[in-house]
Protein backbone atom coordinates (compact mmCIF):
# COMPACT_ATOMS: atom_id res chain seq x y z
CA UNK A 1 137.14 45.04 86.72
CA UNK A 2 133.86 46.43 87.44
CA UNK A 3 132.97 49.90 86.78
CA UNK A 4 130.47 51.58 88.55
CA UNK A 5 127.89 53.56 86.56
CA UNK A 6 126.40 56.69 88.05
CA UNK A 7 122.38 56.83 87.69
CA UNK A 8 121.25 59.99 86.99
CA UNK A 9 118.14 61.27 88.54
CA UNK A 10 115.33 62.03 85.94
CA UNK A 11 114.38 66.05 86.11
CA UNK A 12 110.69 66.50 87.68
CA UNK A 13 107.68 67.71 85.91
CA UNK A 14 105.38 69.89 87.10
CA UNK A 15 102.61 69.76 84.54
CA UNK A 16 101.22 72.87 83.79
CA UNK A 17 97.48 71.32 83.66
CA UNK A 18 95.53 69.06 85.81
CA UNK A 19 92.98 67.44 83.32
CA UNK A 20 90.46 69.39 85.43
CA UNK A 21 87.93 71.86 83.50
CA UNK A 22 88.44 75.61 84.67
CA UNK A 23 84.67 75.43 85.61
CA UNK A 24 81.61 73.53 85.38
CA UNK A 25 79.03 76.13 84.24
CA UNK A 26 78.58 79.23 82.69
CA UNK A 27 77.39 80.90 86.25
CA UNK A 28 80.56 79.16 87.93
CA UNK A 29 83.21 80.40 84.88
CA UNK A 30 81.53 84.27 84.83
CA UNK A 31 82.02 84.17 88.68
CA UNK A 32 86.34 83.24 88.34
CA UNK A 33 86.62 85.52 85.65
CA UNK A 34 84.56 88.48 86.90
CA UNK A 35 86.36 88.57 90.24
CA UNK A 36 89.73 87.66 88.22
CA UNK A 37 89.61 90.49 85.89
CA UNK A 38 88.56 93.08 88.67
CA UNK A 39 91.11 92.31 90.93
CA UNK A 40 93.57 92.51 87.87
CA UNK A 41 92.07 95.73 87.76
CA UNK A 42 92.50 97.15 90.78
CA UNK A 43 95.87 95.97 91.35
CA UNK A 44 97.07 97.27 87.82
CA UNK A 45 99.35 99.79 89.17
CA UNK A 46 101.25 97.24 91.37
CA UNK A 47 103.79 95.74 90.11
CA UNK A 48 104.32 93.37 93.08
CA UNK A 49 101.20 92.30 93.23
CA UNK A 50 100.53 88.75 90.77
CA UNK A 51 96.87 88.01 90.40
CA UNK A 52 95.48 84.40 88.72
CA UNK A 53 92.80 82.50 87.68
CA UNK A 54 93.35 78.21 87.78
CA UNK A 55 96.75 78.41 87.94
CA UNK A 56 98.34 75.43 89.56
CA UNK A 57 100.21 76.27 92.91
CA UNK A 58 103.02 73.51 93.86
CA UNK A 59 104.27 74.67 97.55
CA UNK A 60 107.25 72.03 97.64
CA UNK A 61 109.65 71.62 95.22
CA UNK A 62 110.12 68.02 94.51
CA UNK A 63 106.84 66.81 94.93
CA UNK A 64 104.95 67.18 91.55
CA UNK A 65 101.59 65.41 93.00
CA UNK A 66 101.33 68.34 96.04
CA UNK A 67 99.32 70.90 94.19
CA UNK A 68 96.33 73.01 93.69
CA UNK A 69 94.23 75.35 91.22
CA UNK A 70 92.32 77.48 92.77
CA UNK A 71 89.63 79.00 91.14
CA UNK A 72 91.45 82.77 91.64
CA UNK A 73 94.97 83.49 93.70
CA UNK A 74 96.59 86.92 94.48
CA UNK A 75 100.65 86.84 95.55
CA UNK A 76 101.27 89.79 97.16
CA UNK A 77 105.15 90.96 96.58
CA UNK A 78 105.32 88.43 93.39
CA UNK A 79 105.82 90.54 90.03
CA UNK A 80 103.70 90.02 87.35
CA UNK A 81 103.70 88.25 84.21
CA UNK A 82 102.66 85.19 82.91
CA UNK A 83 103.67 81.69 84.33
CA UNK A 84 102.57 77.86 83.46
CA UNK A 85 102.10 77.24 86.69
CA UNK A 86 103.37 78.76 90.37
CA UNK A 87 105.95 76.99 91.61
CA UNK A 88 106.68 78.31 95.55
CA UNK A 89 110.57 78.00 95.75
CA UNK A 90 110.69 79.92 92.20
CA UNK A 91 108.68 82.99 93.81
CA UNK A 92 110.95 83.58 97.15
CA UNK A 93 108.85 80.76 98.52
CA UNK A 94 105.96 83.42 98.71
CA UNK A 95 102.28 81.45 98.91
CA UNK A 96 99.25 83.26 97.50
CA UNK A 97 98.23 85.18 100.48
CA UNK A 98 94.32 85.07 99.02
CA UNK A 99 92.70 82.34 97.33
CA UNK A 100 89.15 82.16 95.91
CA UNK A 101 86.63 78.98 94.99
CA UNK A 102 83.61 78.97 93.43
CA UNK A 103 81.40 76.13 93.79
CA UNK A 104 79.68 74.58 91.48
CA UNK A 105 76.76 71.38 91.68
CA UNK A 106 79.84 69.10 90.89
CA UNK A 107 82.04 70.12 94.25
CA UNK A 108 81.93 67.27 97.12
CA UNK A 109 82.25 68.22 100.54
CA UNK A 110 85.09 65.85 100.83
CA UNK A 111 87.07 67.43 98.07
CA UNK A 112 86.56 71.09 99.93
CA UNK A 113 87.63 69.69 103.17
CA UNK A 114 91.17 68.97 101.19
CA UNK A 115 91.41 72.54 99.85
CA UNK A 116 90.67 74.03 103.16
CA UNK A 117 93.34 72.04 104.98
CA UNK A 118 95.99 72.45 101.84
CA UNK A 119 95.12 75.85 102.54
CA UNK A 120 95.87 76.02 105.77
CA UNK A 121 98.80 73.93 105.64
CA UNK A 122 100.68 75.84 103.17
CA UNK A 123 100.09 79.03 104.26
CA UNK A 124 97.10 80.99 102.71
CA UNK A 125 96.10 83.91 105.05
CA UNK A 126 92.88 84.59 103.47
CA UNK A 127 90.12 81.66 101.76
CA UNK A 128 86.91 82.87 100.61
CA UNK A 129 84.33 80.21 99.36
CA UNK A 130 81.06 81.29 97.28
CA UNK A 131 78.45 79.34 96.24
CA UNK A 132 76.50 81.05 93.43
CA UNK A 133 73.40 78.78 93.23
CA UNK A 134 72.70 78.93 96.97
CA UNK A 135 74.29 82.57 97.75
CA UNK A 136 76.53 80.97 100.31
CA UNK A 137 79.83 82.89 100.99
CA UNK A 138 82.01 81.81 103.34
CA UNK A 139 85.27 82.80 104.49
CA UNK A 140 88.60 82.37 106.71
CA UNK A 141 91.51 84.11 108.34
CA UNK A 142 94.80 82.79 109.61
CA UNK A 143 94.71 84.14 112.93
CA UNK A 144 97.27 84.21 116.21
CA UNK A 145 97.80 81.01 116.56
CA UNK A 146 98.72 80.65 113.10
CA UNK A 147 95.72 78.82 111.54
CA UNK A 148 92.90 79.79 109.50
CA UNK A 149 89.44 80.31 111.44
CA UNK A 150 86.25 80.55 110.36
CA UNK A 151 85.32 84.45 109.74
CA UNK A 152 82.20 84.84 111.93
CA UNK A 153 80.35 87.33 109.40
CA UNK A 154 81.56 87.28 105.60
CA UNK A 155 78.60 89.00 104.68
CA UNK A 156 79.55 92.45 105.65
CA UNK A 157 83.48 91.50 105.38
CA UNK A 158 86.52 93.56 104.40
CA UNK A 159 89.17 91.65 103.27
CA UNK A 160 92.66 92.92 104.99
CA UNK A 161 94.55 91.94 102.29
CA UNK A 162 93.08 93.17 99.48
CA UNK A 163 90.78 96.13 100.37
CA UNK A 164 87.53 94.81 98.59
CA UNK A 165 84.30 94.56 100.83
CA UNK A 166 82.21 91.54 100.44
CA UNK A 167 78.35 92.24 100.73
CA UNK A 168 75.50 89.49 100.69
CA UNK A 169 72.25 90.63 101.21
CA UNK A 170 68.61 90.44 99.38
CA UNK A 171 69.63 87.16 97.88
CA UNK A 172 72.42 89.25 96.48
CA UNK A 173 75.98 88.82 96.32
CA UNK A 174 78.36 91.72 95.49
CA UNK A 175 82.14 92.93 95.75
CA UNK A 176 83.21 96.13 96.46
CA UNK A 177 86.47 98.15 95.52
CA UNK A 178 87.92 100.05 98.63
CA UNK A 179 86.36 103.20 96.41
CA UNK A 180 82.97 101.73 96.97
CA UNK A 181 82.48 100.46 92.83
CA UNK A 182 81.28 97.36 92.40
CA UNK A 183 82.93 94.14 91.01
CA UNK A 184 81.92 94.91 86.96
CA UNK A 185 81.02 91.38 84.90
CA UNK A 186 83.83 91.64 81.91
CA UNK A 187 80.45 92.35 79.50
CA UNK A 188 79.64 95.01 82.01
CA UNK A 189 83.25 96.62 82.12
CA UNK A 190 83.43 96.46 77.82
CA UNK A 191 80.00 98.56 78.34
CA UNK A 192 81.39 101.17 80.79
CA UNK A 193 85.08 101.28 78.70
CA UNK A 194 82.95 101.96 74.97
CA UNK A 195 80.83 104.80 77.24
CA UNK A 196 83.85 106.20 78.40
CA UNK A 197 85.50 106.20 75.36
CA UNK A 198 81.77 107.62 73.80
CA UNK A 199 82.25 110.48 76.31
CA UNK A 200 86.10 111.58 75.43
CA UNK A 201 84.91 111.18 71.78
CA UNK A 202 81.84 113.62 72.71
CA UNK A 203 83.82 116.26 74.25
CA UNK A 204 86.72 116.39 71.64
CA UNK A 205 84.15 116.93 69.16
CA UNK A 206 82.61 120.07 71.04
CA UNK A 207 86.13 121.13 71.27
CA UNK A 208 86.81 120.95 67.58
CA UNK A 209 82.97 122.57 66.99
CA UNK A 210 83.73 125.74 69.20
CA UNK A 211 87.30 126.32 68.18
CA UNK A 212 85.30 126.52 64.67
CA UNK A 213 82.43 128.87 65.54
CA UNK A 214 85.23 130.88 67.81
CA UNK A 215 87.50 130.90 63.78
CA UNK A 216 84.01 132.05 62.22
CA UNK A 217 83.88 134.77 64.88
CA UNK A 218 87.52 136.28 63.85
CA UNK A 219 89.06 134.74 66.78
CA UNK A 220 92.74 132.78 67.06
CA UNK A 221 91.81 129.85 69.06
CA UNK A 222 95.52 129.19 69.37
CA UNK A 223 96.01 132.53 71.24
């Protein structure tokens, strides 16, 4: 008698790395991080609101080879908190709504074309491209008919999504909160956080020096 064995299907892995470097160049990396760490920033207060940096994104569960990284990702109604990778069906098969790439000398055109059309296929609503050795910033929005079209001035662009205003101009690239405050570097945000905290330190110690002169006068500062 012959008995039948059952085969077992081997669990997939969805690697949590690609084997590709985050980023090429030092102009390239300060680019990811600085719009990373703003946006982080901005959306600090929402908790439905995940923001990344080279995370890999697999849309379709089962298929471990159908992925990207891009450069940064926001998921609006995704919670925060820290993932190996973002796997669609785990995330109420929400795809980043915004991703961003920075280019760098070692990006072929080819390889961009297959970002734009994963992109597009798998439903990104926003994809913003900037190159920071030629100031080239380009852009697209998934419009009516449900694709993503080529936004005719990024230059002076709001995003919908995200609030931030995109501004190229006097071989000049810059980001804008909605509050009008530019996109800090993370060297230029320790600066401002050590001035602020130079500031509260300031002003407690005038506190502390008047409640003494007011003690010297014959006054209850506590009154």
């Amino acid at each position: 008698m012959t008995i039948a064995s059952e085969k077992t299907q081997a669990p997939i892995i969805y690697p949590d790395c690609d084997g590709n470097p985050m980023s090429d160049n030092t102009k390239q990396f300060r680019w990811i991080v600085t719009i990373k760490e703003n946006l982080e920033i901005l959306f600090a207060d929402r908790d439905d609101i995940f923001v990344a940096g080279d995370l890999l994104w697999y849309p379709q569960e089962g298929d471990n080879k159908l992925r990207q990284a891009p450069d940064v990702m926001v998921a609006i109604g995704r919670p925060k908190g820290d993932r190996g990778s973002y796997k669609q069906w785990e995330e109420e098969n929400i795809a980043p709504q915004v991703v961003f790439e920075i280019l760098s000398p070692g990006n072929r055109l080819k390889e961009m074309a297959k970002k734009l059309k994963f992109y597009d296929q798998y439903g990104v609503e926003e994809y913003y491209i900037f190159d920071p050795d030629r100031l080239d910033f380009h852009g697209w929005l998934r419009d009516e008919t449900g694709g993503l079209s080529v936004i005719d001035s990024p230059e002076t662009w709001t995003s919908p999504r995200l609030g931030i205003r995109f501004d190229l101009q006097d071989d000049q690239f810059t980001i804008y909160r909605p509050d009008g405050q530019r996109f800090l570097t993370p060297t230029e945000l320790a600066k401002q956080a050590e001035a602020e905290r130079q500031r509260a330190d300031n002003a407690e110690q005038r506190v502390r020096e008047l409640e003494a002169r007011l003690r010297q006068l014959g006054q209850d500062v506590d009154e």
